[in-house]
Each structure stands twice: as structure tokens, then as C-alpha cells.
C-alpha atoms as a PDB file:
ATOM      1  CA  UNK A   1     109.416  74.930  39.430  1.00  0.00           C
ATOM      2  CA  UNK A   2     112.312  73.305  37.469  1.00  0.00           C
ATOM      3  CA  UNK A   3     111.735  73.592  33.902  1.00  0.00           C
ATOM      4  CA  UNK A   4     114.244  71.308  33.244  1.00  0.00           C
ATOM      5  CA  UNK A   5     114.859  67.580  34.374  1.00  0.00           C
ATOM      6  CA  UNK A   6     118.528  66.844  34.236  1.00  0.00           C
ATOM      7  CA  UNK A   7     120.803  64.253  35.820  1.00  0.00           C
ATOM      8  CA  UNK A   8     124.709  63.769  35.487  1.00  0.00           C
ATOM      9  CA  UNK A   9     125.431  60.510  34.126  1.00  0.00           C
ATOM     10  CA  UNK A  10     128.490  58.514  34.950  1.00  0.00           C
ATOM     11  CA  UNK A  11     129.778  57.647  31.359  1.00  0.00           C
ATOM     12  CA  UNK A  12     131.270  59.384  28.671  1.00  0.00           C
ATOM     13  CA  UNK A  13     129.492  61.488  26.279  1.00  0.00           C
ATOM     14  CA  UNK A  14     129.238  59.054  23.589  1.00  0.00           C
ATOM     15  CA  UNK A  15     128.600  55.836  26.116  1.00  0.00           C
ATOM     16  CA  UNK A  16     125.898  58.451  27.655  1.00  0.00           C
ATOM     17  CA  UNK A  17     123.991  59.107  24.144  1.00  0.00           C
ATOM     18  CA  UNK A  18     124.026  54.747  23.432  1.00  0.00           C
ATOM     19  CA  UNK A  19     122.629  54.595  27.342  1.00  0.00           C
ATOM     20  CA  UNK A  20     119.973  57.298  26.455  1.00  0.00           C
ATOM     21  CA  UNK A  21     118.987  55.274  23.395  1.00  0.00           C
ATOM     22  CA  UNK A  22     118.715  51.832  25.362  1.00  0.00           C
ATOM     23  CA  UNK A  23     116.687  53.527  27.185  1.00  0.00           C
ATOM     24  CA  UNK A  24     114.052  55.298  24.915  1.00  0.00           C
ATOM     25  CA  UNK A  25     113.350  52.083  23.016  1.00  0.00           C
ATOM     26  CA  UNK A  26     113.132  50.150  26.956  1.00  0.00           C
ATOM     27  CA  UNK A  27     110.367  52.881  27.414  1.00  0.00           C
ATOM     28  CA  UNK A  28     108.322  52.250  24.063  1.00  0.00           C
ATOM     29  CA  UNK A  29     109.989  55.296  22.718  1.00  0.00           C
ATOM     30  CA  UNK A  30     111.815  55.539  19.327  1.00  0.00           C
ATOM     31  CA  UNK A  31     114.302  58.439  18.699  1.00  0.00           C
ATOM     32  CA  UNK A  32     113.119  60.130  16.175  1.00  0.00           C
ATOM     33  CA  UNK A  33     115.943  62.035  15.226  1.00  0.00           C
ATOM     34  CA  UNK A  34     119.207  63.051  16.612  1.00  0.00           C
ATOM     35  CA  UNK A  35     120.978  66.743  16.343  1.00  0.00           C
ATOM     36  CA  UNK A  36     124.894  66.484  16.945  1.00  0.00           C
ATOM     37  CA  UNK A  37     124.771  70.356  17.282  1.00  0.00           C
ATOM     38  CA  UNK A  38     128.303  69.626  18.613  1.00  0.00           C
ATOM     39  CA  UNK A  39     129.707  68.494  15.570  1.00  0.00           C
ATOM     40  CA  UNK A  40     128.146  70.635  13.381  1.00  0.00           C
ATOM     41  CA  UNK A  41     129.487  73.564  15.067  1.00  0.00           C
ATOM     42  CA  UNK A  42     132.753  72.323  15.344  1.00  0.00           C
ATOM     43  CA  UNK A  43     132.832  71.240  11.452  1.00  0.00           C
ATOM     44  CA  UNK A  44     132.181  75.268  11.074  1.00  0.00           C
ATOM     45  CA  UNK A  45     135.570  76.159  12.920  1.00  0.00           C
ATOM     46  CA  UNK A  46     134.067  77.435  16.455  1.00  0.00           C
ATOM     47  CA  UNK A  47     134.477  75.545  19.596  1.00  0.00           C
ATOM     48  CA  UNK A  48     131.685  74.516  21.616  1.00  0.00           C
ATOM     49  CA  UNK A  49     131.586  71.582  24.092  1.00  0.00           C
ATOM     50  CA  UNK A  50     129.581  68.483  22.736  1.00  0.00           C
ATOM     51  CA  UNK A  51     126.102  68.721  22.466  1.00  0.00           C
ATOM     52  CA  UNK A  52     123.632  66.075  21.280  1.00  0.00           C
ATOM     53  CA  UNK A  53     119.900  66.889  21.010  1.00  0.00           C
ATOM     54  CA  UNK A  54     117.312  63.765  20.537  1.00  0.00           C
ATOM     55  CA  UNK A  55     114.151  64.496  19.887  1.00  0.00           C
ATOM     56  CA  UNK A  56     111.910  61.316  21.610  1.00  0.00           C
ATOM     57  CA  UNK A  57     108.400  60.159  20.923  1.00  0.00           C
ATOM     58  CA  UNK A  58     106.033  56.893  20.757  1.00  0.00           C
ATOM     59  CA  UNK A  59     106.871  54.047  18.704  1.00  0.00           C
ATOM     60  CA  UNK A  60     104.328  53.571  15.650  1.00  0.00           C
ATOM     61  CA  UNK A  61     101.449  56.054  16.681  1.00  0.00           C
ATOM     62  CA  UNK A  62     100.679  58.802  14.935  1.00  0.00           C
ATOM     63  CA  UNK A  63     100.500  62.513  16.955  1.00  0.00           C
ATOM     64  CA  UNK A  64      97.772  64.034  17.100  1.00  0.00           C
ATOM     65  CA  UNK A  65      96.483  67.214  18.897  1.00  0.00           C
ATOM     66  CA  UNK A  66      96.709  67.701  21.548  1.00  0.00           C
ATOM     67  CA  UNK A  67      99.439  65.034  21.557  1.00  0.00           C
ATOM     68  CA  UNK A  68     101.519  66.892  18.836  1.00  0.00           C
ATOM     69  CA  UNK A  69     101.746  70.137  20.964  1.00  0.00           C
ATOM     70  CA  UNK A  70     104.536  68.214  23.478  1.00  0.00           C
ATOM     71  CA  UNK A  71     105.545  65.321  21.121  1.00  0.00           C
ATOM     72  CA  UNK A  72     108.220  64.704  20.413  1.00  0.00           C
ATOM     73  CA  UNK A  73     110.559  65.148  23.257  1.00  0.00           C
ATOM     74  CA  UNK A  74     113.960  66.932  23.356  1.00  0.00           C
ATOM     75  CA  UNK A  75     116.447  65.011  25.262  1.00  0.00           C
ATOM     76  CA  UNK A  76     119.363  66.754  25.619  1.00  0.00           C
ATOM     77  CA  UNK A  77     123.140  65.173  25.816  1.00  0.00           C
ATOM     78  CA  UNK A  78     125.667  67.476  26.474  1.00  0.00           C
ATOM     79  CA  UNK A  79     129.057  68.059  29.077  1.00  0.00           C
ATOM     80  CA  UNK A  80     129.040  70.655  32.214  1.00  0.00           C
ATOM     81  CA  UNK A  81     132.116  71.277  33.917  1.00  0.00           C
ATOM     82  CA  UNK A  82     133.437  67.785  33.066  1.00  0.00           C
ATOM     83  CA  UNK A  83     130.488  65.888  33.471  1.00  0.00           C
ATOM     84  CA  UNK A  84     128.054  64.385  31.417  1.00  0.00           C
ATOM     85  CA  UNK A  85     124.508  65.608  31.481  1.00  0.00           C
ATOM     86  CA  UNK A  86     121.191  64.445  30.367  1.00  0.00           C
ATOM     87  CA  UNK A  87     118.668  67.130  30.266  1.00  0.00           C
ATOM     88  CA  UNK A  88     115.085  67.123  28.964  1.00  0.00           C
ATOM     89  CA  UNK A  89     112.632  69.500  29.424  1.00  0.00           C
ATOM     90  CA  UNK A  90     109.728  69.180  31.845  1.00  0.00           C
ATOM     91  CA  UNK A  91     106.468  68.478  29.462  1.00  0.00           C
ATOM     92  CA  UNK A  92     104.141  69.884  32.291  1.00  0.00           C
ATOM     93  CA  UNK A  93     105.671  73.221  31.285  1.00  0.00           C
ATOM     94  CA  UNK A  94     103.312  73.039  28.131  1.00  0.00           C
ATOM     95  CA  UNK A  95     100.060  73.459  30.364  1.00  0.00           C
ATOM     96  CA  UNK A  96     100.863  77.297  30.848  1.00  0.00           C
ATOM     97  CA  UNK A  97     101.564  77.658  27.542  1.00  0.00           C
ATOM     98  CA  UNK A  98      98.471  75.911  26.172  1.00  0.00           C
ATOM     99  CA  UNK A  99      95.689  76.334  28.658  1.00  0.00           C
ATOM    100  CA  UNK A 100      92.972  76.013  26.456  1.00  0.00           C
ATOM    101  CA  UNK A 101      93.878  72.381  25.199  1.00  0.00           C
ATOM    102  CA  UNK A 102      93.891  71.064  28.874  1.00  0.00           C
ATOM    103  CA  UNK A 103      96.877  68.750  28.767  1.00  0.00           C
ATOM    104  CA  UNK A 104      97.091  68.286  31.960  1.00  0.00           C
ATOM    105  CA  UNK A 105      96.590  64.285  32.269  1.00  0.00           C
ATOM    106  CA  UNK A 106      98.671  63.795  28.739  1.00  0.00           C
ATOM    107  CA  UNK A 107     101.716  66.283  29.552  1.00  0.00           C
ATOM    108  CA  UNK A 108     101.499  64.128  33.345  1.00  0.00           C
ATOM    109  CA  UNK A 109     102.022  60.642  31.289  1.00  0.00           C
ATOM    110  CA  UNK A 110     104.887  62.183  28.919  1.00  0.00           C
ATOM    111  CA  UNK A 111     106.919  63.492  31.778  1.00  0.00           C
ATOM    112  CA  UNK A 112     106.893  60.543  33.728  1.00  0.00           C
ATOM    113  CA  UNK A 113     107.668  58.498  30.871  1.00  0.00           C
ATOM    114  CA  UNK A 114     110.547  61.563  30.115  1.00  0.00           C
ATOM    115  CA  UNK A 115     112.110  61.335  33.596  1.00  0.00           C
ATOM    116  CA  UNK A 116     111.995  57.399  33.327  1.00  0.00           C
ATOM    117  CA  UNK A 117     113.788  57.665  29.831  1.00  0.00           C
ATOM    118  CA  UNK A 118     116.588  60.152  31.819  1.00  0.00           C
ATOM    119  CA  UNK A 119     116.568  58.110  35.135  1.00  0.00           C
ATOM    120  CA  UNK A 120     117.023  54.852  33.042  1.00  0.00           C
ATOM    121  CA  UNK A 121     120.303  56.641  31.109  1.00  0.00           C
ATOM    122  CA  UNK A 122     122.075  57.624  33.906  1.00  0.00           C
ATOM    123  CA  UNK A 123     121.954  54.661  36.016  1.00  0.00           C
END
């Protein structure tokens, strides 16, 4: 199993990151917050390729267990070998590492709605 979901995306990195946020609020998603790890790094002196990190989640509800234990979503911007790539990780992963909460209906909703959100960037 894939524990990531990643696509390449035909845009640039910063055309890529507005298409990723189109489609997080066309999904009933908000963006929470967004990491320019990139930046930050480079503002240090080191170089790094760009890297944006958004972390993803449903619009006006509160999170509650077990809800909270995969909420929010990372959504990861960042270049490979010249290419844009958006890259989340698989919620489904969180069943092995929470067995006892039985996720397995909730982390099955989030993912599809995860791969939608990536899908819906890239095309």
C-alpha cells in the first residue's frame, strides 16, 4: 500500500498551491493553515526546492475524537525533478495506527474527500 497519494500537476508551483486552494473550499474544506517550509528555509541561507505544506479540514465543524486523530489534512505542494507535485497522505494509514478507535468508515470519507481535493488541483 501507498502511503502517499500524489499527482504531478501541470502548473507552476505557485499557480499549483491557488489550484489546490480552489479546490479545498470546492470540497467543503477550508485551509486551515499554510507552511511555506520553502521560504522559511531559504530566508535561513540553505537551499531547498519549494515546499508548501497545507494543512486541510471541514469548514465550521468542530473536531472531535475520533475525528481529531486524522483532521486536519496535510496537503503537500512541492517540485520533483522539475515538476510540480501534490502529495497528501493516505488517511486510511491512521487505522493501523489507531486500532482501538475503529476509524475505519471516517478515515474512508476523509480520503476520498483527500484524493478529490488532489485530483481536483491537478486537473
Amino acid at each position: 500500500m501507498d502511503y502517499a497519494y500524489k499527482r504531478s500537476a501541470p502548473r507552476t508551483f505557485l499557480e499549483t498551491i491557488e489550484a489546490v486552494e480552489r479546490s479545498v473550499r470546492s470540497h467543503g474544506f477550508v485551509v486551515h493553515h499554510k507552511y511555506d517550509i520553502g521560504g522559511t528555509v531559504i530566508a535561513k541561507g540553505f537551499a531547498i526546492r519549494p515546499l508548501m505544506i497545507l494543512e486541510v479540514g471541514p469548514a465550521g465543524e468542530p473536531l472531535e475524537a475520533p475525528l481529531s486523530l486524522v483532521l486536519p489534512c496535510r496537503i503537500n505542494v512541492y517540485e520533483e525533478d522539475g515538476t510540480t507535485v501534490v502529495a497528501a497522505l493516505r488517511p486510511t494509514v491512521f487505522r493501523a495506527v489507531y486500532p482501538e478507535h475503529r476509524l475505519d468508515t471516517v478515515v474512508e470519507e476523509v480520503e476520498q474527500t483527500v484524493i478529490a481535493i488532489v485530483d481536483g488541483s491537478v486537473s
